[in-house]
PDB file of N, CA and C in Angstrom:
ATOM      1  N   UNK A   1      47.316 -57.876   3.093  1.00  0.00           N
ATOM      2  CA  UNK A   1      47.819 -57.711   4.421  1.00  0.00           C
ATOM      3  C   UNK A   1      49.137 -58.469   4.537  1.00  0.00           C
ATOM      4  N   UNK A   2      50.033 -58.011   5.350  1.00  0.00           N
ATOM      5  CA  UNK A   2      51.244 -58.392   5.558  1.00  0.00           C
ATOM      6  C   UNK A   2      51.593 -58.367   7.131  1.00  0.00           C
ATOM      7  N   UNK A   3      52.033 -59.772   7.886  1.00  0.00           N
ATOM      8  CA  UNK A   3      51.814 -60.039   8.956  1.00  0.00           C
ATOM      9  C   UNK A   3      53.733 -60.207   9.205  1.00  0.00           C
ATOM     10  N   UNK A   4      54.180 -59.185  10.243  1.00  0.00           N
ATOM     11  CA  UNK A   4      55.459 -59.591  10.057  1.00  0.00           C
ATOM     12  C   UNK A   4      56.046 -59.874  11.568  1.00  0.00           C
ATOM     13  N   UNK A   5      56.794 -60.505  11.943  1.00  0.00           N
ATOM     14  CA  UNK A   5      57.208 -61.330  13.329  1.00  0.00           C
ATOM     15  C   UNK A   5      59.014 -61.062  13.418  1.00  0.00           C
ATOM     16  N   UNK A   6      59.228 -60.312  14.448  1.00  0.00           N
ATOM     17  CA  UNK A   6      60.494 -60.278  14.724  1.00  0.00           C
ATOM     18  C   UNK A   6      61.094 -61.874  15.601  1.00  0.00           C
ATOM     19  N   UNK A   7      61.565 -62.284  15.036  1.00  0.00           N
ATOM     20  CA  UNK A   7      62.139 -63.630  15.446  1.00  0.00           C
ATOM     21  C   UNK A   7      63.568 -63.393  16.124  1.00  0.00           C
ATOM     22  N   UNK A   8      63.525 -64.358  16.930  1.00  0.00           N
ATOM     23  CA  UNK A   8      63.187 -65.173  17.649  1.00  0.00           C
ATOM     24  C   UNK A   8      62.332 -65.026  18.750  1.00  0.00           C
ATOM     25  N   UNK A   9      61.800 -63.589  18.872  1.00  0.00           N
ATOM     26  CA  UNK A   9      61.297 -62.994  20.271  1.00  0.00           C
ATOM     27  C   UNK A   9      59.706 -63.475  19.810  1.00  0.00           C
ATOM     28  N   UNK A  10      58.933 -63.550  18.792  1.00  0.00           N
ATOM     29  CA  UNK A  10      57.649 -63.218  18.427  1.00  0.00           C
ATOM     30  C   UNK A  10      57.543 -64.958  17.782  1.00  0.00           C
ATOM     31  N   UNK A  11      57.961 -66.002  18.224  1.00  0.00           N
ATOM     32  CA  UNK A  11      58.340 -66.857  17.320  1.00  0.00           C
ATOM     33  C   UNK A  11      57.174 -67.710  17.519  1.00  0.00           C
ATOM     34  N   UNK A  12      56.551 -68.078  18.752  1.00  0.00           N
ATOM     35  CA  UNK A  12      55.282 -68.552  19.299  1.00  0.00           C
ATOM     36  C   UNK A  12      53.850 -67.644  18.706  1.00  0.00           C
ATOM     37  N   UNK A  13      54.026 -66.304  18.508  1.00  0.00           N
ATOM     38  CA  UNK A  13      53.132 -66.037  18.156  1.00  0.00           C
ATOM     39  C   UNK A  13      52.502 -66.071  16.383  1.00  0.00           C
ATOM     40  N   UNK A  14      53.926 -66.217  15.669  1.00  0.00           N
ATOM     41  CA  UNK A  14      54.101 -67.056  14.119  1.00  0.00           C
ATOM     42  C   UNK A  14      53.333 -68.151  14.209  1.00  0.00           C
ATOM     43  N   UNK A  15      53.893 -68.789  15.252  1.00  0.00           N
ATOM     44  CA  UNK A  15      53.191 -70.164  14.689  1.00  0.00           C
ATOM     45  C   UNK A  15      51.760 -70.130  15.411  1.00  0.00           C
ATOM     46  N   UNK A  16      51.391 -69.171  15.997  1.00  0.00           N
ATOM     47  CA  UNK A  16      49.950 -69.440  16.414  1.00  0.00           C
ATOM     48  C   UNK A  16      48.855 -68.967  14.875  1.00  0.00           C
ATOM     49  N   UNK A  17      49.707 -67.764  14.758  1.00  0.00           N
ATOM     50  CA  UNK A  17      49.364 -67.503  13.178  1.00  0.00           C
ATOM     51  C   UNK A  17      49.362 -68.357  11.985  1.00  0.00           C
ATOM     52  N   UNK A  18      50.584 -68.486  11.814  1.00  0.00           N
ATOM     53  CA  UNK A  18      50.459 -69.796  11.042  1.00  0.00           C
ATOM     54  C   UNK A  18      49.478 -71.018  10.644  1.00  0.00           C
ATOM     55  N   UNK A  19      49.212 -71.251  12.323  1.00  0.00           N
ATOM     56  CA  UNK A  19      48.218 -72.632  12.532  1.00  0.00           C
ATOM     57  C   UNK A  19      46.391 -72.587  12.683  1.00  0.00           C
ATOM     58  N   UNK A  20      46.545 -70.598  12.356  1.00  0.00           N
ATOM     59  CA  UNK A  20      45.009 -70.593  12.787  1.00  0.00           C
ATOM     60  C   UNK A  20      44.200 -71.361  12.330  1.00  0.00           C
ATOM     61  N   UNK A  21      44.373 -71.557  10.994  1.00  0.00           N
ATOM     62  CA  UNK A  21      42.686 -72.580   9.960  1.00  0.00           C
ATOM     63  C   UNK A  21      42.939 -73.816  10.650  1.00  0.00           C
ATOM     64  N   UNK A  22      43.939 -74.415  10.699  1.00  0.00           N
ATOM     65  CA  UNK A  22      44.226 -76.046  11.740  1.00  0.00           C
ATOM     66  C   UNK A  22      43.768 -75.654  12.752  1.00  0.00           C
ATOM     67  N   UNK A  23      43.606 -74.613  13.589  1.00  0.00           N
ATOM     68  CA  UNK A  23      43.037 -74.540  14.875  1.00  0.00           C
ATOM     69  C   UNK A  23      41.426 -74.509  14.745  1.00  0.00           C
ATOM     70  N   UNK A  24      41.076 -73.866  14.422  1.00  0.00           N
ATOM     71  CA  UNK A  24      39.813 -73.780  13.434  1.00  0.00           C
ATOM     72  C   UNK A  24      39.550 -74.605  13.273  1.00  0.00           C
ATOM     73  N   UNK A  25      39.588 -75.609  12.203  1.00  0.00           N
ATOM     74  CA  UNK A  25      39.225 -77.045  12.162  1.00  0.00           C
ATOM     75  C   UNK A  25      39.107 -77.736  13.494  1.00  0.00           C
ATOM     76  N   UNK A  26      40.085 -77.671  14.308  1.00  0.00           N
ATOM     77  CA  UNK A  26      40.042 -79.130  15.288  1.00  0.00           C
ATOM     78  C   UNK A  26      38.687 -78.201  16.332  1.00  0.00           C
ATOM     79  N   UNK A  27      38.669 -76.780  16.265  1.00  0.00           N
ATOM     80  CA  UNK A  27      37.434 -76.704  17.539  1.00  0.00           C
ATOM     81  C   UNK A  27      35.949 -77.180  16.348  1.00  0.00           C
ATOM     82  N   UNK A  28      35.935 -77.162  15.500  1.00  0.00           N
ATOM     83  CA  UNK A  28      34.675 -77.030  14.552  1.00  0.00           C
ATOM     84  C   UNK A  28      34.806 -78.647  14.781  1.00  0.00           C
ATOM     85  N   UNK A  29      35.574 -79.813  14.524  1.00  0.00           N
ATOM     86  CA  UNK A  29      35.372 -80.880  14.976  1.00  0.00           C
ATOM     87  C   UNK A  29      35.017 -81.534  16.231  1.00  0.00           C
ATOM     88  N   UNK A  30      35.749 -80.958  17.429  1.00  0.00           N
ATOM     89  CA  UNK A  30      35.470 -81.065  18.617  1.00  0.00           C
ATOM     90  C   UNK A  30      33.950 -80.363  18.870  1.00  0.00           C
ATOM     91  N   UNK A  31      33.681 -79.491  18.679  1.00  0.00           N
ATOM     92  CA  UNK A  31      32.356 -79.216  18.554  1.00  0.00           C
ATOM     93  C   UNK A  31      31.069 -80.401  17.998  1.00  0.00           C
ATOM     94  N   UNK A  32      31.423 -80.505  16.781  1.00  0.00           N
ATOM     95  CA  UNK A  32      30.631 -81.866  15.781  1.00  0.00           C
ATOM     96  C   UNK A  32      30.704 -82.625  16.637  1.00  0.00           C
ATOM     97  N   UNK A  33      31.956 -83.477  17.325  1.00  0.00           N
ATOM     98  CA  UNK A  33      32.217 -84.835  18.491  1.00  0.00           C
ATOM     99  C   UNK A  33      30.923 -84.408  20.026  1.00  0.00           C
ATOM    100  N   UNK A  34      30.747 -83.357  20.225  1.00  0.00           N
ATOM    101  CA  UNK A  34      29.759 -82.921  21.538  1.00  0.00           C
ATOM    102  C   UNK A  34      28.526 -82.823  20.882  1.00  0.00           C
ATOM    103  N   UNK A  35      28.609 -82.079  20.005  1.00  0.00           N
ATOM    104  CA  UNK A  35      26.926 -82.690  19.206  1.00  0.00           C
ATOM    105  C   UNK A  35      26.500 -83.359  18.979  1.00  0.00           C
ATOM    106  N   UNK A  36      27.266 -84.624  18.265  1.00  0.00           N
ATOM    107  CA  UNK A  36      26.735 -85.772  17.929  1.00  0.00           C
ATOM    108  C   UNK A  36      26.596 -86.543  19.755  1.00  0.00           C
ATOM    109  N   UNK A  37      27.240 -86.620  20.363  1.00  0.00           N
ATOM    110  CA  UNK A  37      27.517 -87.112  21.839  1.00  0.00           C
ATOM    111  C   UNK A  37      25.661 -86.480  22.641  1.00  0.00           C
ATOM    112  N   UNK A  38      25.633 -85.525  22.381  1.00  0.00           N
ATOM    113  CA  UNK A  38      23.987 -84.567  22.647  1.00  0.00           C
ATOM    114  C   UNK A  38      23.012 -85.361  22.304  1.00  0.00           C
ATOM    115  N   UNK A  39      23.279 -85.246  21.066  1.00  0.00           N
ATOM    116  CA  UNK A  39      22.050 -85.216  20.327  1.00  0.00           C
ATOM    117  C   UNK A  39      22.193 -86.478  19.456  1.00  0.00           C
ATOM    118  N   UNK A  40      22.925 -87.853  19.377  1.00  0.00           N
ATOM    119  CA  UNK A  40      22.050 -89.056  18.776  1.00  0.00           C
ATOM    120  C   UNK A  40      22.506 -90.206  19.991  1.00  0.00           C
ATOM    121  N   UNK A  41      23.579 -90.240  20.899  1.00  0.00           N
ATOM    122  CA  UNK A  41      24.053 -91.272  21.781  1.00  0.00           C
ATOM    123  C   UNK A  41      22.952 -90.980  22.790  1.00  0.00           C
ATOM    124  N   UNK A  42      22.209 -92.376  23.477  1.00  0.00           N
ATOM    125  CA  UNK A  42      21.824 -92.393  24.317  1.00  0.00           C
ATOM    126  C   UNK A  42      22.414 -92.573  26.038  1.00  0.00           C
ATOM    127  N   UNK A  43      21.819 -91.181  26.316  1.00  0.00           N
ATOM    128  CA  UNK A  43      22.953 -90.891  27.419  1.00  0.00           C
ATOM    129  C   UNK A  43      22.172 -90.685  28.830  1.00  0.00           C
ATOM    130  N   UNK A  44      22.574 -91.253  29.951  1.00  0.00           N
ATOM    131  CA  UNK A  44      22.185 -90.752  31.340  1.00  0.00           C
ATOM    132  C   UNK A  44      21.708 -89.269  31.094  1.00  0.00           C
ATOM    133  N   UNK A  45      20.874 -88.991  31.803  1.00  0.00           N
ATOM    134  CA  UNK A  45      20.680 -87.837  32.046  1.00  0.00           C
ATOM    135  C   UNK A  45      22.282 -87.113  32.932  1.00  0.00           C
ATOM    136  N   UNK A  46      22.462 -87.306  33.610  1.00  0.00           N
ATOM    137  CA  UNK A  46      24.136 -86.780  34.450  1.00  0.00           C
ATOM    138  C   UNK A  46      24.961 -86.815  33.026  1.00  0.00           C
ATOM    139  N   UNK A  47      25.125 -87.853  32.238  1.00  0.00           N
ATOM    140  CA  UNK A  47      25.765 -87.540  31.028  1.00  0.00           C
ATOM    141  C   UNK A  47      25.676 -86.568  29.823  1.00  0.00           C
ATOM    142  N   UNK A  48      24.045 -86.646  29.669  1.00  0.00           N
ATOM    143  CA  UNK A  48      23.700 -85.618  28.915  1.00  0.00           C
ATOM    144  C   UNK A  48      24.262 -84.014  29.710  1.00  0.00           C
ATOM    145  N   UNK A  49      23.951 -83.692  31.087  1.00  0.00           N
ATOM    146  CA  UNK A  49      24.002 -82.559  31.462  1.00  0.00           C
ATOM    147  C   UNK A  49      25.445 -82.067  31.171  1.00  0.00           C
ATOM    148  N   UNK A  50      26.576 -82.963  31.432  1.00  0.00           N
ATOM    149  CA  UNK A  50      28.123 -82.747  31.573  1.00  0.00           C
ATOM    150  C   UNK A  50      28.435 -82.402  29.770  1.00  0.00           C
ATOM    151  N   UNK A  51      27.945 -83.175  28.895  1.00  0.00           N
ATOM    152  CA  UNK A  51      28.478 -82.890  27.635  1.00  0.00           C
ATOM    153  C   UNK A  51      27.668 -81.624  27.417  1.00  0.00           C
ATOM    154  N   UNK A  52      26.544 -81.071  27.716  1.00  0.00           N
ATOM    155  CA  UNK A  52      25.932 -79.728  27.659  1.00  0.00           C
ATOM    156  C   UNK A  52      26.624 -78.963  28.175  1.00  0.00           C
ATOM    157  N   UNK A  53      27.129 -78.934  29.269  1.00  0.00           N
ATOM    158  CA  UNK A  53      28.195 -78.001  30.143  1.00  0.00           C
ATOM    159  C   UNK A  53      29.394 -77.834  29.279  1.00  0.00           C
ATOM    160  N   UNK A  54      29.902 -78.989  28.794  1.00  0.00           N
ATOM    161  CA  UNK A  54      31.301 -79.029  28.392  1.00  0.00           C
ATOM    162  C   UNK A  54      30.947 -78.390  26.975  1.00  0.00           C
ATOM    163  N   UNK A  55      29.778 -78.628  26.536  1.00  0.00           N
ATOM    164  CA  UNK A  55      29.546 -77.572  25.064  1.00  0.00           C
ATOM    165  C   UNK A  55      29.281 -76.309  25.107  1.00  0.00           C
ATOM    166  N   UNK A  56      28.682 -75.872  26.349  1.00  0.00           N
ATOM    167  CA  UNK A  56      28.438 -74.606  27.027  1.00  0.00           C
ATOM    168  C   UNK A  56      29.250 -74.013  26.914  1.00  0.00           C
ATOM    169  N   UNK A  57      30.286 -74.319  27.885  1.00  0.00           N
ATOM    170  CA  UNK A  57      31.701 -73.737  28.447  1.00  0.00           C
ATOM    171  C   UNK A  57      32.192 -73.861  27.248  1.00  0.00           C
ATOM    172  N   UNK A  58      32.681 -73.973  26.036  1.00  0.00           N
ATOM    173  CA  UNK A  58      33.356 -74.162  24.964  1.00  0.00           C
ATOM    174  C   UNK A  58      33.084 -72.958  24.137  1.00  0.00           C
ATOM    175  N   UNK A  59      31.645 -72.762  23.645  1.00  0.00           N
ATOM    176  CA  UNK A  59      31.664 -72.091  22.869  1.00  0.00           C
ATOM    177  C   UNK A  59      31.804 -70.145  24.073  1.00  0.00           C
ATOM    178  N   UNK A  60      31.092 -70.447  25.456  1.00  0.00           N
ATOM    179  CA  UNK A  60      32.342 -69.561  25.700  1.00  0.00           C
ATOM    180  C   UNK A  60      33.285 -68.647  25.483  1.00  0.00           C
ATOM    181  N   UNK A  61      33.879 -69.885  25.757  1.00  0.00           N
ATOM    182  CA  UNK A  61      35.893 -69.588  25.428  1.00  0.00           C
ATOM    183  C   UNK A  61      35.816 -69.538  24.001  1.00  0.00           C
ATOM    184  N   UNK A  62      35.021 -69.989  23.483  1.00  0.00           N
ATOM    185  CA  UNK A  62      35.130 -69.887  21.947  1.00  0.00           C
ATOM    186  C   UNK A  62      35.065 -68.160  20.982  1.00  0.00           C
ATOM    187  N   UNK A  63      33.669 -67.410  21.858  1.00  0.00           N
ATOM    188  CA  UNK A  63      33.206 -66.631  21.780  1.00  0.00           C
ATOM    189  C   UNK A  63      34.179 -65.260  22.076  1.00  0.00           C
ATOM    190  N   UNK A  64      34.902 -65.625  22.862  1.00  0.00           N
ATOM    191  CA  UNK A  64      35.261 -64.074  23.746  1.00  0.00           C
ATOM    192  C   UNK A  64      36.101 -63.196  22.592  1.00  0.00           C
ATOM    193  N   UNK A  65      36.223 -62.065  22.944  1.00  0.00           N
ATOM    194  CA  UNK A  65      37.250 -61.098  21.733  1.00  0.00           C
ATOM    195  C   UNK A  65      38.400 -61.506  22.676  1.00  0.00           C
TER     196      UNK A  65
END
């Protein structure tokens, strides 16, 4: 496959390309950081619920086409 970008007009969307596996990584980490936060820190219940939400809502946005 060959991915080609008329520059300077398409130049944001290069580098979104570019950066996908780095993007990739930091949600697969940020993810790991709310799991571990879940599931071994002992947390308020109000705390537990908000990092569930905020893992909720993530995968989400994570999910959509």
């Amino acid at each position: 496959m060959t991915l080609a970008f008329k520059l300077p007009e398409e130049a944001e969307e290069m580098k979104l390309a570019m950066n996908g596996a780095r993007l990739e990584y930091n949600m697969d980490e940020f993810d790991n950081f709310l799991r571990s936060k879940i599931k071994y820190e002992n947390l308020t219940t109000q705390e537990y619920e908000i990092y569930e939400a905020i893992r909720t809502k993530f995968w989400e946005c994570r999910n959509q086409d």
